[in-house]
N, C-alpha and C. Protein backbone atom coordinates (compact mmCIF):
# COMPACT_ATOMS: atom_id res chain seq x y z
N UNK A 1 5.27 29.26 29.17
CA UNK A 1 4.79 28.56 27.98
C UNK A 1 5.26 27.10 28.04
N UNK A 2 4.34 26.03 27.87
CA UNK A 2 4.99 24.57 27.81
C UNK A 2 5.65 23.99 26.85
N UNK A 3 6.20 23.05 27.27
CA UNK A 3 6.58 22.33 25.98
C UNK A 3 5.87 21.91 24.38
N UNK A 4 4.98 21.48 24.65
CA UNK A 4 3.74 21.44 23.91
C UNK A 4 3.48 22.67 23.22
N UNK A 5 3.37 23.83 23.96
CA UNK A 5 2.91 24.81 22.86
C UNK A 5 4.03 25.19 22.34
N UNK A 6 5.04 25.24 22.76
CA UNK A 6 6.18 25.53 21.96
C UNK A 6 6.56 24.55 20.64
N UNK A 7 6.43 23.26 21.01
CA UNK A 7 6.29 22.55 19.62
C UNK A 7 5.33 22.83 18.57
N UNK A 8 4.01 23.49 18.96
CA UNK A 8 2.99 23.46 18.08
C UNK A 8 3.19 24.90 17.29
N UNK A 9 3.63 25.58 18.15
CA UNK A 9 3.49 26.96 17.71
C UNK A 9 5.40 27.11 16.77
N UNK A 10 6.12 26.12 16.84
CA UNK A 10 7.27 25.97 16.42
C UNK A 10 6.85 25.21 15.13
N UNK A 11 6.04 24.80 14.93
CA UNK A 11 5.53 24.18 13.37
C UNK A 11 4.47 24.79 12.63
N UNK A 12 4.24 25.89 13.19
CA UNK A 12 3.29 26.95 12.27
C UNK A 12 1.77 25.96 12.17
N UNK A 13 1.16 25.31 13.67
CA UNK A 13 0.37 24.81 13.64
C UNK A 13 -0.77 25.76 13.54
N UNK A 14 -1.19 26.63 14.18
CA UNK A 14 -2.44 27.43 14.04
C UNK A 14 -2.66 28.13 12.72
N UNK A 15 -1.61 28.65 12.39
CA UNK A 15 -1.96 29.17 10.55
C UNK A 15 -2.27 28.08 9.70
N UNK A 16 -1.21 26.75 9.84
CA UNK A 16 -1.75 25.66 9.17
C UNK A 16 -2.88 24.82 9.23
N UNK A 17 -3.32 25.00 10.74
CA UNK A 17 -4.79 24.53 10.84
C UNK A 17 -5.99 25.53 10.24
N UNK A 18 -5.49 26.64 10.44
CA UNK A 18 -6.21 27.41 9.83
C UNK A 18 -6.56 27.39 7.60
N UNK A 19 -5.32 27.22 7.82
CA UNK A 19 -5.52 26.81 5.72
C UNK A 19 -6.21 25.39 6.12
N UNK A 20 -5.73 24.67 6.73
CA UNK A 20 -6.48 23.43 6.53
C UNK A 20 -8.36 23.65 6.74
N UNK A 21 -8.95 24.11 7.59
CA UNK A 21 -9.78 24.82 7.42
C UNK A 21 -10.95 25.46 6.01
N UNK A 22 -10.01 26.21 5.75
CA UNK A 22 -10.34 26.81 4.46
C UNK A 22 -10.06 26.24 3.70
N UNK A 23 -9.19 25.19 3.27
CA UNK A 23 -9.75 24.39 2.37
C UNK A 23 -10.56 23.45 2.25
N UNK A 24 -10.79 22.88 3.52
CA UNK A 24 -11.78 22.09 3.40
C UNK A 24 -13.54 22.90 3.23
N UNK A 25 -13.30 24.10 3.77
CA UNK A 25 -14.53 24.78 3.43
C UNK A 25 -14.61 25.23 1.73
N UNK A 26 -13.46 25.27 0.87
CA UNK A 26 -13.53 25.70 -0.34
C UNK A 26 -13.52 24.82 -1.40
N UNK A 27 -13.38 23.37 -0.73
CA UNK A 27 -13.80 22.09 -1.14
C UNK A 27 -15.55 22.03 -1.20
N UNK A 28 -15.60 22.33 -0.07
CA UNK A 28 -17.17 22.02 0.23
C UNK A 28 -18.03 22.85 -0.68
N UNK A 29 -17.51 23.67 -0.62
CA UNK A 29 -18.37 25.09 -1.44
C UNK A 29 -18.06 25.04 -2.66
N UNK A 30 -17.17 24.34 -3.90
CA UNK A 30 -16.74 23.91 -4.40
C UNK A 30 -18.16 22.41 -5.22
N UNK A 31 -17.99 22.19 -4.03
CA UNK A 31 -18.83 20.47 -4.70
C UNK A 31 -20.31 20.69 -4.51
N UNK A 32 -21.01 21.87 -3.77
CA UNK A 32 -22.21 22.33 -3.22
C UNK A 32 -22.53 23.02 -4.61
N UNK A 33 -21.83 24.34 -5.09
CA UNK A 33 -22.18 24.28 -5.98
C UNK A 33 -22.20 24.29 -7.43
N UNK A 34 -21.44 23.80 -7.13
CA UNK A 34 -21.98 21.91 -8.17
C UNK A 34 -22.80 21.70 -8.47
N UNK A 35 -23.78 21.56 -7.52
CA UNK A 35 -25.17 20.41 -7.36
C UNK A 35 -24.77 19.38 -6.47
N UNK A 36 -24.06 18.89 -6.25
CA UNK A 36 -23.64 17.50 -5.44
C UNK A 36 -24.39 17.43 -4.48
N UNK A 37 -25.31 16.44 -4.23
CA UNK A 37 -25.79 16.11 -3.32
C UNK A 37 -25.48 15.17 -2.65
N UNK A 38 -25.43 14.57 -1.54
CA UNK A 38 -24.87 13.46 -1.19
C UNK A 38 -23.48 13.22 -0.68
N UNK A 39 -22.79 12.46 -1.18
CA UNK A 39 -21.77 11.80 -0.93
C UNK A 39 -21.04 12.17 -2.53
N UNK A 40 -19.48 13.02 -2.34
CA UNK A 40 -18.93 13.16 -3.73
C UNK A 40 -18.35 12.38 -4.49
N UNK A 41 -17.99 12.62 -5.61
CA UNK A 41 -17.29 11.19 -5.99
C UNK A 41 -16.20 10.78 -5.52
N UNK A 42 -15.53 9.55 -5.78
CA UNK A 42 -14.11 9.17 -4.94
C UNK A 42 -12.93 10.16 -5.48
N UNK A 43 -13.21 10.40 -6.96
CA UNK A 43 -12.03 11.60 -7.15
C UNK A 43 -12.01 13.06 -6.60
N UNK A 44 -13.07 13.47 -6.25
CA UNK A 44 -13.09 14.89 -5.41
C UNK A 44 -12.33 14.41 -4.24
N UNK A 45 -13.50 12.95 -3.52
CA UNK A 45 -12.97 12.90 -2.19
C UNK A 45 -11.02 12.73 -1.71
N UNK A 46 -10.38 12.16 -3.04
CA UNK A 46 -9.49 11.67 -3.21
C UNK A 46 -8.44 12.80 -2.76
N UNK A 47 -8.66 13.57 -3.95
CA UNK A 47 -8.21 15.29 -3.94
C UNK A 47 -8.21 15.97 -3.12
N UNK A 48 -9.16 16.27 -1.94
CA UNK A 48 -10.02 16.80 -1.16
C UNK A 48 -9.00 16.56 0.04
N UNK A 49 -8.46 14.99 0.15
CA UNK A 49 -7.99 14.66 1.40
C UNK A 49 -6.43 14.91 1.01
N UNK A 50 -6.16 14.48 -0.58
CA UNK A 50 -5.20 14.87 -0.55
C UNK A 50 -4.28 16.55 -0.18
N UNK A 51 -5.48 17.56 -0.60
CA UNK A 51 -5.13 18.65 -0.29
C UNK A 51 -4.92 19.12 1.44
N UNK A 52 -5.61 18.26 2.28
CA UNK A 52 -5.40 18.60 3.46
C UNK A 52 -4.38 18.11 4.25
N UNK A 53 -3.98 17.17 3.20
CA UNK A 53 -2.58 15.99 3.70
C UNK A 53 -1.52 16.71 3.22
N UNK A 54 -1.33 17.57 2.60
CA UNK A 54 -0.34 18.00 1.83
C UNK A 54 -0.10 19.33 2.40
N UNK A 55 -1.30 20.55 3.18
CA UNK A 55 -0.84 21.55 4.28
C UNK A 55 -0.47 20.99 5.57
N UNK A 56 -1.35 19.84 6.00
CA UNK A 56 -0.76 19.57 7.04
C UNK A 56 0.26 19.14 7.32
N UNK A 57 0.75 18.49 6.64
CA UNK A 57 2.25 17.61 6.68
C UNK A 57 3.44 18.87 6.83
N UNK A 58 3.01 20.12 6.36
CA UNK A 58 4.19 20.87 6.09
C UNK A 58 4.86 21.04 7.74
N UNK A 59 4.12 20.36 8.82
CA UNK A 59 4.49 20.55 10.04
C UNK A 59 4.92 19.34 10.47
N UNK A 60 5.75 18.56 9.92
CA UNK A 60 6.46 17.30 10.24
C UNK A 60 7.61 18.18 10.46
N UNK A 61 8.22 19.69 10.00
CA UNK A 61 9.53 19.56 10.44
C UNK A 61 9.71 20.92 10.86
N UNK A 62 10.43 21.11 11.67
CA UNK A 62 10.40 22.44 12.66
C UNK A 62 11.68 23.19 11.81
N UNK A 63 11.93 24.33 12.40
CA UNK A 63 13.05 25.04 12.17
C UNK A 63 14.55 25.16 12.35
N UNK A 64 14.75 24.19 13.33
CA UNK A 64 16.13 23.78 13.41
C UNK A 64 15.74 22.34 13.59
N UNK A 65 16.97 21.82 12.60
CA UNK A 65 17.16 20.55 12.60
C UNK A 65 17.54 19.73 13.61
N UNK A 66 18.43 20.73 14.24
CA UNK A 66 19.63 20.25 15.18
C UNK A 66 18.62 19.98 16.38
N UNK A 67 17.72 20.92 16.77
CA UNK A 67 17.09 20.93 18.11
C UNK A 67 16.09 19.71 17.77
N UNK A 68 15.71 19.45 16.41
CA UNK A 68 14.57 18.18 16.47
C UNK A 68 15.20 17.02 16.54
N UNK A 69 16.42 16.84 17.00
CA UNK A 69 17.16 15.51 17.38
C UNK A 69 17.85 15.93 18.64
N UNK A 70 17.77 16.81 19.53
CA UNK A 70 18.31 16.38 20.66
C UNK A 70 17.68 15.58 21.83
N UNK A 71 18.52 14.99 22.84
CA UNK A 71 18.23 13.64 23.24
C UNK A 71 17.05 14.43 24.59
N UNK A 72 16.75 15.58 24.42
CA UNK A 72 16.13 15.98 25.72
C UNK A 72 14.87 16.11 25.83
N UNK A 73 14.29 15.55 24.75
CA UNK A 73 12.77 15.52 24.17
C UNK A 73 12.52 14.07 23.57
N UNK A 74 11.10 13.43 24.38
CA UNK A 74 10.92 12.22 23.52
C UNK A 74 10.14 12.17 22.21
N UNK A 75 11.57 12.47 20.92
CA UNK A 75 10.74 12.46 20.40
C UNK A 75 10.23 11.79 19.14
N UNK A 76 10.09 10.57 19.36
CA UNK A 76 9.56 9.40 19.25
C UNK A 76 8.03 9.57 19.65
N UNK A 77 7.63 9.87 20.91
CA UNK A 77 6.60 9.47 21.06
C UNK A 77 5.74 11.12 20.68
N UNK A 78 6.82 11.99 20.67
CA UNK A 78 6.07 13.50 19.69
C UNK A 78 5.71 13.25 18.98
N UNK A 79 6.51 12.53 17.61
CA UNK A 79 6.25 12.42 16.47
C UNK A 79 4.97 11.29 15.82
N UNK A 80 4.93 10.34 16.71
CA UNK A 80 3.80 9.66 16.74
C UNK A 80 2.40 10.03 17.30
N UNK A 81 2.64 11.04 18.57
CA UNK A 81 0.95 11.97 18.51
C UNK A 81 0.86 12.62 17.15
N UNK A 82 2.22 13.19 16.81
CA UNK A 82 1.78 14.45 15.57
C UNK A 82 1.07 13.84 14.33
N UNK A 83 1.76 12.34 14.22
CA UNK A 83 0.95 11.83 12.97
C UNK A 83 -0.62 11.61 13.67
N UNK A 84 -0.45 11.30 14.11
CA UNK A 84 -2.15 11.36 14.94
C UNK A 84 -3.20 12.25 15.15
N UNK A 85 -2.54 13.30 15.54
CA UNK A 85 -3.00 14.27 15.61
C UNK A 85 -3.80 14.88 14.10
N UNK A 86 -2.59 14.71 13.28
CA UNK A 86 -2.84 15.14 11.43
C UNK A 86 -4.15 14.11 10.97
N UNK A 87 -3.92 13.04 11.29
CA UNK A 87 -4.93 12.29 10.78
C UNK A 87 -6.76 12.38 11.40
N UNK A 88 -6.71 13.12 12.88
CA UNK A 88 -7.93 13.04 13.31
C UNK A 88 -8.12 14.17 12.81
N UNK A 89 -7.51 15.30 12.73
CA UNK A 89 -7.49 16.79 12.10
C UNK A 89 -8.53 16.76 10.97
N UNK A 90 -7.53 15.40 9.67
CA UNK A 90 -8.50 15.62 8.50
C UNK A 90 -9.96 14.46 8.57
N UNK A 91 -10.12 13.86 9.44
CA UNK A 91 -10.97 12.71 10.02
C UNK A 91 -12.02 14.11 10.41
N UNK A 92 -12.18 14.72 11.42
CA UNK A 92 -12.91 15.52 11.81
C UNK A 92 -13.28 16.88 10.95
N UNK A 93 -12.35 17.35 10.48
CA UNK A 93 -12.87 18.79 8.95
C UNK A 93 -13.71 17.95 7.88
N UNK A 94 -13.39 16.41 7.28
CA UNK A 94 -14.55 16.07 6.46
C UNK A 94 -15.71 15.03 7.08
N UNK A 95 -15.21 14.67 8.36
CA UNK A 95 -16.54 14.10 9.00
C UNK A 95 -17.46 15.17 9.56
N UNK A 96 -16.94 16.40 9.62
CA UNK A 96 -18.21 17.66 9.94
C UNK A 96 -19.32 17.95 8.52
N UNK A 97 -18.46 17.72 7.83
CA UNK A 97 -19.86 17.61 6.19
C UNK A 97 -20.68 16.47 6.10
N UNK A 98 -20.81 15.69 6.69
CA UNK A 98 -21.96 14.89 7.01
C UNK A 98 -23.12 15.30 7.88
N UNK A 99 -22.92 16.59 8.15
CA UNK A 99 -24.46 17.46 8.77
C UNK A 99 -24.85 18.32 7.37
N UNK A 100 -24.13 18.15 6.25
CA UNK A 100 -24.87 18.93 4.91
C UNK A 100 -25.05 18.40 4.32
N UNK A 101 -25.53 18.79 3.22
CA UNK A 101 -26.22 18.32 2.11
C UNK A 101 -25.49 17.25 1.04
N UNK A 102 -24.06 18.06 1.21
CA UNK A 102 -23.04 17.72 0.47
C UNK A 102 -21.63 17.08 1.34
N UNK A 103 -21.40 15.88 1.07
CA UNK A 103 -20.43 14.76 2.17
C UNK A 103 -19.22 14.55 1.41
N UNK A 104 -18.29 14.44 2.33
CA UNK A 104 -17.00 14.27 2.10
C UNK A 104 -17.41 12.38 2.62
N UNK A 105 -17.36 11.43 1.88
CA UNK A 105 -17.33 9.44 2.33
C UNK A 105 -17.76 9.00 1.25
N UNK A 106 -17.47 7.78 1.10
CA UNK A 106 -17.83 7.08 2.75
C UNK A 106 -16.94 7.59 3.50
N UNK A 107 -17.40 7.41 5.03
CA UNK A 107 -15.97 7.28 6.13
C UNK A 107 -15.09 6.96 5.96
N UNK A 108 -15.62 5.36 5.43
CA UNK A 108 -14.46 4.11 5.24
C UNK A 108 -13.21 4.62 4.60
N UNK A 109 -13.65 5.11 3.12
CA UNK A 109 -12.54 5.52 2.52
C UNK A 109 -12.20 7.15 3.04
N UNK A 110 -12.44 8.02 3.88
CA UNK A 110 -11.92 9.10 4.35
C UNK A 110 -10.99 8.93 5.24
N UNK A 111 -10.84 7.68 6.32
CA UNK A 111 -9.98 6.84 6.79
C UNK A 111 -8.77 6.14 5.61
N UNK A 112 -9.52 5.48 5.07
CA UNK A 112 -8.44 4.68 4.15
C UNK A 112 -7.57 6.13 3.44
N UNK A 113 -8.18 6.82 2.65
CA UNK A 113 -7.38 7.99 2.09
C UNK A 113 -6.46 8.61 3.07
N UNK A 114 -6.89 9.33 4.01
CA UNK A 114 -5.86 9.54 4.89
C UNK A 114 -4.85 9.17 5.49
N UNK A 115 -5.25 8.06 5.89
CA UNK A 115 -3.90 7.10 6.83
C UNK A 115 -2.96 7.04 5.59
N UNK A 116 -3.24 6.47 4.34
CA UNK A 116 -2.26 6.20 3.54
C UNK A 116 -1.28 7.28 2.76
N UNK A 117 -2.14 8.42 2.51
CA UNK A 117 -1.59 9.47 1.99
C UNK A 117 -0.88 10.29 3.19
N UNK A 118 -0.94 10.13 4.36
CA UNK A 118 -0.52 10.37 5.48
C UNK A 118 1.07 9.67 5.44
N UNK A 119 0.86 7.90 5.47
CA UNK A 119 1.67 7.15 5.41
C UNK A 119 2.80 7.91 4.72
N UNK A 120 2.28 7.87 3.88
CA UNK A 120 3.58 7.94 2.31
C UNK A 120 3.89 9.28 2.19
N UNK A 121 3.32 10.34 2.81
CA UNK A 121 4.03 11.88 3.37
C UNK A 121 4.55 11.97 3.88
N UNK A 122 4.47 11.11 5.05
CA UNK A 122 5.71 10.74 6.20
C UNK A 122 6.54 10.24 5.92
N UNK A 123 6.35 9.02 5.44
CA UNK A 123 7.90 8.93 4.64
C UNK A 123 8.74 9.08 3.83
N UNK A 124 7.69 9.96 2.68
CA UNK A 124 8.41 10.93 2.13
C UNK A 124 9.53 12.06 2.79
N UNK A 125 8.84 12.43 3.96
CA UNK A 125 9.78 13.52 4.74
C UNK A 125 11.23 12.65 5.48
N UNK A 126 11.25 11.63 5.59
CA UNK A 126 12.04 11.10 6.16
C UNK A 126 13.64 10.99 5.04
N UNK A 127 12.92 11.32 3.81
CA UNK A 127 13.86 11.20 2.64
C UNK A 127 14.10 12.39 1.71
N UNK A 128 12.71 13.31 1.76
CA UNK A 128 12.90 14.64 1.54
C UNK A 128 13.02 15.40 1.57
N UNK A 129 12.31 15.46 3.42
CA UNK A 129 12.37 16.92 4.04
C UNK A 129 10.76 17.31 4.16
N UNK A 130 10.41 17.96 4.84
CA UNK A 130 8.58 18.08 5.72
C UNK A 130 8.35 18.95 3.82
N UNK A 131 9.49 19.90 3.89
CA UNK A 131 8.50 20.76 2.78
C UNK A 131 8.06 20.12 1.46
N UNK A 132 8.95 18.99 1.04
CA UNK A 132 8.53 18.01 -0.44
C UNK A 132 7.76 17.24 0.16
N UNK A 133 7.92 16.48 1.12
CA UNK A 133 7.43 15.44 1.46
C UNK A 133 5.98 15.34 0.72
N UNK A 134 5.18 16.20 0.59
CA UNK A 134 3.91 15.85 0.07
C UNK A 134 4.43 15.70 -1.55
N UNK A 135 5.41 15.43 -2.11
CA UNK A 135 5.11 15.16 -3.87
C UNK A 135 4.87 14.30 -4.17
N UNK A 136 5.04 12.83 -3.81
CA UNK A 136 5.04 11.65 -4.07
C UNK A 136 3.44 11.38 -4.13
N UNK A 137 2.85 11.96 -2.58
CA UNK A 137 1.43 12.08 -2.46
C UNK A 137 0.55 12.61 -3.83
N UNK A 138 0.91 13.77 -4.06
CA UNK A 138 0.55 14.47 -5.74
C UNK A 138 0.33 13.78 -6.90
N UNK A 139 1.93 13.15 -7.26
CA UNK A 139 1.66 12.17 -8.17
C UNK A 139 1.42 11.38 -8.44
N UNK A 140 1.22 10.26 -7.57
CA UNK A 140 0.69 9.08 -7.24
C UNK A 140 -1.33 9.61 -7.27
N UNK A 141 -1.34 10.38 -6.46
CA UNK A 141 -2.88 10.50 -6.34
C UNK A 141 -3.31 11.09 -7.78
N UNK A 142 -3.11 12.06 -8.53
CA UNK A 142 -3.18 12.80 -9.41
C UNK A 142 -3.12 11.48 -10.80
N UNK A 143 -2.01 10.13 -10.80
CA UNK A 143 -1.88 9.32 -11.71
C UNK A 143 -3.25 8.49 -11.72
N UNK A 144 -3.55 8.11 -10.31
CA UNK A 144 -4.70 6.88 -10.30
C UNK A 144 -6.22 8.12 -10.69
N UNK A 145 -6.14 9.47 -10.45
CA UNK A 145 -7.48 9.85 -10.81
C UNK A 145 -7.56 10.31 -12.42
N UNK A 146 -6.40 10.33 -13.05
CA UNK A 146 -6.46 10.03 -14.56
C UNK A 146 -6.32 8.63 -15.55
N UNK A 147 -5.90 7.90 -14.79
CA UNK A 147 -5.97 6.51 -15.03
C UNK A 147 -6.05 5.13 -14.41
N UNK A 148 -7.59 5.51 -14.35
CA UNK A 148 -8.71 4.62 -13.63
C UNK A 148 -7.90 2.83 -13.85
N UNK A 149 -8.10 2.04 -13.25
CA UNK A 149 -7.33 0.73 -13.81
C UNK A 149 -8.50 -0.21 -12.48
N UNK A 150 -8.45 -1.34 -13.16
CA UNK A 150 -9.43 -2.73 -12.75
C UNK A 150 -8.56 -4.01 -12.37
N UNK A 151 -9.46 -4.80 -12.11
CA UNK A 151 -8.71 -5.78 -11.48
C UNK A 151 -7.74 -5.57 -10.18
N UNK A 152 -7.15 -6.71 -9.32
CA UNK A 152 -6.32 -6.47 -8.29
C UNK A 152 -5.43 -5.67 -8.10
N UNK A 153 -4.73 -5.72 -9.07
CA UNK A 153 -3.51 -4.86 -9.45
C UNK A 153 -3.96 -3.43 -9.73
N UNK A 154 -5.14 -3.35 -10.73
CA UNK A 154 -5.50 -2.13 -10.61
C UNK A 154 -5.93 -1.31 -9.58
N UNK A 155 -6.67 -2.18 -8.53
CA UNK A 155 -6.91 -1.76 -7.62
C UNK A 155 -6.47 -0.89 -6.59
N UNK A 156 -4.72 -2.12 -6.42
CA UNK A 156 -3.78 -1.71 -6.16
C UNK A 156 -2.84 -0.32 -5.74
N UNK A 157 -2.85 0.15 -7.39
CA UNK A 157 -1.83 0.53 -8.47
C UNK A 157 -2.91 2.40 -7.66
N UNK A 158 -4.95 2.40 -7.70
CA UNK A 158 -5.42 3.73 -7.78
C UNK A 158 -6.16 3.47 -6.63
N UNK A 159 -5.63 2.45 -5.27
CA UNK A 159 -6.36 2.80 -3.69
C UNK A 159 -6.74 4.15 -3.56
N UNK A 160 -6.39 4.90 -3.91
CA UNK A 160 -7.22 6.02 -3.63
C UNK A 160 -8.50 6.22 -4.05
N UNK A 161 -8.62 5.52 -5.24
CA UNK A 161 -10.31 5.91 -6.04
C UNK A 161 -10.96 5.15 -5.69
N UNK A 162 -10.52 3.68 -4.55
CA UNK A 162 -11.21 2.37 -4.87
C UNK A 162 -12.45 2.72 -3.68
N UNK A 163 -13.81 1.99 -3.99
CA UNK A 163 -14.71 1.75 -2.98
C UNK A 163 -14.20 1.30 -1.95
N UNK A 164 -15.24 1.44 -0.99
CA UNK A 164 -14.76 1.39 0.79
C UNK A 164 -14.34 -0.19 0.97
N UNK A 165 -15.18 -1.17 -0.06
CA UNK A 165 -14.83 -2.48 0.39
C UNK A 165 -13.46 -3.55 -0.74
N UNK A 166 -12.74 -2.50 -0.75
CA UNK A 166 -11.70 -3.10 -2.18
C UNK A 166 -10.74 -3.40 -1.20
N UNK A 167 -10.04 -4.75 -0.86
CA UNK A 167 -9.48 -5.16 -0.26
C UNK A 167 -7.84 -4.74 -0.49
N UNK A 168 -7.59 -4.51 -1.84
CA UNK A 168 -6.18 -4.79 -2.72
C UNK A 168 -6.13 -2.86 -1.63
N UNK A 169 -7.11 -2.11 -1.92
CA UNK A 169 -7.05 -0.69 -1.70
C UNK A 169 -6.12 -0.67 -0.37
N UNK A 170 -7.22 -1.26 0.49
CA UNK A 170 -6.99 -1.25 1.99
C UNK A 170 -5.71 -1.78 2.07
N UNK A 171 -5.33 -2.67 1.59
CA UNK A 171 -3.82 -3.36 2.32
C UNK A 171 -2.52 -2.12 1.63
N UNK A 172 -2.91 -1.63 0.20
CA UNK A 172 -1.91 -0.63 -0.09
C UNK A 172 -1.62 0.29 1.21
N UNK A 173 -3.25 0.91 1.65
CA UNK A 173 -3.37 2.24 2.47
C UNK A 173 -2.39 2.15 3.67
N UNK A 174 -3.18 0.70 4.37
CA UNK A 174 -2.09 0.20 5.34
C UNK A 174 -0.80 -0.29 5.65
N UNK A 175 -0.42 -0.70 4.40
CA UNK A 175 1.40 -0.24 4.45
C UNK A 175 1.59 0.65 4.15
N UNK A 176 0.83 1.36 3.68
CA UNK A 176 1.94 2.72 3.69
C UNK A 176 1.68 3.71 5.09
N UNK A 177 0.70 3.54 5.53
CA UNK A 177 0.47 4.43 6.82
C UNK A 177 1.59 3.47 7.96
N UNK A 178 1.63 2.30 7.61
CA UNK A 178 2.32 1.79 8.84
C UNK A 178 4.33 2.00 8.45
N UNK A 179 4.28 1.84 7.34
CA UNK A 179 5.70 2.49 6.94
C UNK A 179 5.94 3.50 6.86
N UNK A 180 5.02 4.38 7.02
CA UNK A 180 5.26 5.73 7.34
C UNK A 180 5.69 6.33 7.88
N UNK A 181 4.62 6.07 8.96
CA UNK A 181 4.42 5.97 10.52
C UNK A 181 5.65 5.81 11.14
N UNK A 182 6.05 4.54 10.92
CA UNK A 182 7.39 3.88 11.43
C UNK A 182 9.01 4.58 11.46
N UNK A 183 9.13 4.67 10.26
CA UNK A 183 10.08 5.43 9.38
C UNK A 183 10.23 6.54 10.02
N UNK A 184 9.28 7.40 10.02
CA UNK A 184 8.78 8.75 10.59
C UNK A 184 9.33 9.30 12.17
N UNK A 185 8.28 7.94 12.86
CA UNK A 185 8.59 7.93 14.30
C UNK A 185 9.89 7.57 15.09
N UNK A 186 11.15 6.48 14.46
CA UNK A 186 12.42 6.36 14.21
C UNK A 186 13.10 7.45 13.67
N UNK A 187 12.82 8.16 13.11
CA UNK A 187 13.76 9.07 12.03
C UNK A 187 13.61 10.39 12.08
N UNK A 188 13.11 11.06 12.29
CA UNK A 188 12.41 12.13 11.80
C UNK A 188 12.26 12.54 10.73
N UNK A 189 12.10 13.61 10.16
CA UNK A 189 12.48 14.45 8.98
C UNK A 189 13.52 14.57 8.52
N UNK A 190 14.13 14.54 7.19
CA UNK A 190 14.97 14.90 6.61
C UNK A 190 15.97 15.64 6.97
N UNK A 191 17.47 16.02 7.53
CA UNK A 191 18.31 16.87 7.77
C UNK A 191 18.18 17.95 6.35
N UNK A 192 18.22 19.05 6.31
CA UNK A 192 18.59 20.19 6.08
C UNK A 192 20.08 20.63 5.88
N UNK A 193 20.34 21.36 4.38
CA UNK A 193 22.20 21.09 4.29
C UNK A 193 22.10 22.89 4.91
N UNK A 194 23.27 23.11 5.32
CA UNK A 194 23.78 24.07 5.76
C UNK A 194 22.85 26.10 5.38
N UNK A 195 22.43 25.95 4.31
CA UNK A 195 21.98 26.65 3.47
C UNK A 195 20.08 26.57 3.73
N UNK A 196 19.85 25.30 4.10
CA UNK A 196 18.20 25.04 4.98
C UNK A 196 17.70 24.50 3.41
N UNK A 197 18.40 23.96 2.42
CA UNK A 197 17.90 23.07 1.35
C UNK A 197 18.06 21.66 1.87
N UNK A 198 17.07 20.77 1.48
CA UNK A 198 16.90 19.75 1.99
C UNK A 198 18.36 18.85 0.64
């Protein structure tokens, strides 16, 4: 068995790809029927990505702490496919609904949503631990789709809801995917106290 599958299969990747999966199919089936035709609104899509950002992430952190910092694995450059990996994951489950009736986009913002809610999961885990790491994602996304806000700042403040061409959106998305990222790929995950509570 390689290295590789031992990491993947050490983060409960195939069951988690597998929920990831099914939810994106129970999304779909979900907004189909509906009626939705087209392209959904930015708050489904919002939700939608957030829910797949929030199973997938649960595999930022393996089972022993101790072994995800020893010096005999690079893993720096692991942890930077893995965010990669997560992000084409949910790039490809809602760019396959663009052969139906009913679409997970624009692109633009299926990119922008991801990288950022990606971002800020990751570095959530760097401070929480893989299993919280998605809360920050929750409430933050969950605040801007109940309270819509305008202007720059508003823009800002609910990047997640904003159209594909909202500039204030994009620069949020991208610091946080790049501080994420960063944080992430330096650091790993959260240590674990004795007991496996973060």
């Amino acid at each position: 068995m390689t290295g590789l599958t031992l990491y993947v299969r050490s983060r409960r990747g195939p069951a988690v790809l597998g929920a990831a999966l099914a939810g994106t199919a129970a999304a779909w089936l979900l907004a189909a029927v509906q009626g939705v035709r087209g392209e959904v609104t930015g708050t489904v899509l919002a939700l939608t990505v957030l829910l797949l950002v929030a199973v997938l992430t649960t595999t930022l952190g393996g089972p022993d702490d101790a072994l995800d910092r020893t010096a005999a694995r690079p893993w720096a450059r692991l942890r930077l496919a893995h965010l990669a990996a997560l992000l084409t994951c949910v790039l490809v489950l809602l760019a396959a609904t663009s052969l139906t009736g009913t679409r997970f986009g624009p692109f633009a913002c299926v990119v922008r949503d991801t990288a950022g809610l990606l971002g800020l999961t990751a570095l959530a885990a760097v401070w929480l631990g893989a299993a919280r790491s998605w809360f920050p994602s929750l409430g933050w996304t969950l605040g801007a789709a109940v309270s819509p806000a305008t202007g720059s700042a508003g823009e800002a403040l609910t990047w997640q809801m904003q159209a594909p061409d909202s500039v204030p959106a994009a620069l949020v998305a991208a610091v946080l995917a790049a501080a994420g990222a960063t944080a992430y790929v330096a650091r790993g995950p959260h240590l674990r106290g004795p007991s496996g509570d973060v």
